[in-house]
Protein backbone atom coordinates (compact mmCIF):
# COMPACT_ATOMS: atom_id res chain seq x y z
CA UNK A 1 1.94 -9.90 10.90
CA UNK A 2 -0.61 -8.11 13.16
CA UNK A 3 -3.60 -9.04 14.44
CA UNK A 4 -6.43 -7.26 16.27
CA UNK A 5 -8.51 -9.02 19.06
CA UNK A 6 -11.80 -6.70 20.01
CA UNK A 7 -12.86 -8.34 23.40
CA UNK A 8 -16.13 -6.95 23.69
CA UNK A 9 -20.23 -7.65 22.44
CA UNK A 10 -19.01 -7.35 18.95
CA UNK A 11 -15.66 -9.55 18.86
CA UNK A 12 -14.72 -7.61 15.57
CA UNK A 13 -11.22 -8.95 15.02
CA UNK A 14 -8.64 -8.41 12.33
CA UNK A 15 -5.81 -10.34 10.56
CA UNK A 16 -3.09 -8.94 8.26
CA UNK A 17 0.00 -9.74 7.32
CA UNK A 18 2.42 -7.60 4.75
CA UNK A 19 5.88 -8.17 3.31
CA UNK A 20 8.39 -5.06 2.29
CA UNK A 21 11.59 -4.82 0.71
CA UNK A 22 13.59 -1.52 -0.04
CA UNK A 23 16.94 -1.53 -2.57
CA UNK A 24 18.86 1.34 -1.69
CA UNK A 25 20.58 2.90 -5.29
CA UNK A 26 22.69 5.31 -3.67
CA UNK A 27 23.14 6.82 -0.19
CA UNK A 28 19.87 9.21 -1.01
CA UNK A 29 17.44 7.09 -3.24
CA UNK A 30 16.00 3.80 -2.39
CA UNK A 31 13.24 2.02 -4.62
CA UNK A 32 11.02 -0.06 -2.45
CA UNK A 33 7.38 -2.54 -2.92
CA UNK A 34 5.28 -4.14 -0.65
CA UNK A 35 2.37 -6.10 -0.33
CA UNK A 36 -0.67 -6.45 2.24
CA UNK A 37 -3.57 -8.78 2.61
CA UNK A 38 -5.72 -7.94 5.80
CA UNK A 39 -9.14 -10.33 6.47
CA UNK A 40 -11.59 -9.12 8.50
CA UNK A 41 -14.20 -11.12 10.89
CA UNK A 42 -17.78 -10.83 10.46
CA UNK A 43 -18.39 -7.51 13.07
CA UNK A 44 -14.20 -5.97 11.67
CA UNK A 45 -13.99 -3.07 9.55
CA UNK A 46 -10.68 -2.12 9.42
CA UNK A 47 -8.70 -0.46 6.17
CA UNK A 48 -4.71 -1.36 5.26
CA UNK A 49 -4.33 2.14 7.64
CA UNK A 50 -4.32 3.32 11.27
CA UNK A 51 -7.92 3.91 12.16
CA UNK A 52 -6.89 7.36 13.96
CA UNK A 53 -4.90 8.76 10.83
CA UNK A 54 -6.60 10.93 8.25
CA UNK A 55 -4.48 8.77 5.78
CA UNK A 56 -5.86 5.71 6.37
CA UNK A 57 -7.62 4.83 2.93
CA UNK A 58 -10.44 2.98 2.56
CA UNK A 59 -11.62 0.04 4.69
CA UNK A 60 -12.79 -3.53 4.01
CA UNK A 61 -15.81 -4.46 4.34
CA UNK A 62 -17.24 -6.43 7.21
CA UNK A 63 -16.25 -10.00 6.80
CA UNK A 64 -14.31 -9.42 3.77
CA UNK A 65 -10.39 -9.29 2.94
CA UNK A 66 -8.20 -7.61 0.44
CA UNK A 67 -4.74 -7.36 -0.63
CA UNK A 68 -2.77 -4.32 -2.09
CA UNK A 69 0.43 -3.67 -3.17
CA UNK A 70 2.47 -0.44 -3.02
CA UNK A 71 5.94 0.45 -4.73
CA UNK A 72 7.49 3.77 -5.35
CA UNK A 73 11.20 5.82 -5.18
CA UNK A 74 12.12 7.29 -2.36
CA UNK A 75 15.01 10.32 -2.43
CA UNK A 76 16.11 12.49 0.39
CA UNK A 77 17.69 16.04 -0.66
């Protein structure tokens, strides 16, 4: 769970919480999911991402929320 409090003019705050699990099948490959939902107040627009990364997706809408769900294989060589 993380939240954002903006203490200034716009009070744009943010909510989100997200749940993970990872199954590892062997020492070097793990399968993993998770799941997001992030609400946004009425002056927040904030994505699933860091604001400052070039990776951070798209955001959400002012006053809106959303929920996404990732899940994938993971193998180190």
């Amino acid at each position: 769970y993380s939240q954002t409090n903006t203490k200034n003019a716009s009070n744009a705050d943010t909510q989100k919480f997200s749940l993970g699990y990872g199954y590892n099948l062997s020492k070097r490959t793990q399968l993993y999911a998770a799941v997001s939902h992030i609400k946004n107040d009425d002056n927040a627009k904030r994505g699933f991402g860091l604001s400052s990364s070039s990776l951070a997706g798209p955001t959400i809408s002012k006053g809106d929320s959303a929920t996404g769900v990732e899940f994938g294989m993971r193998h180190s060589f």
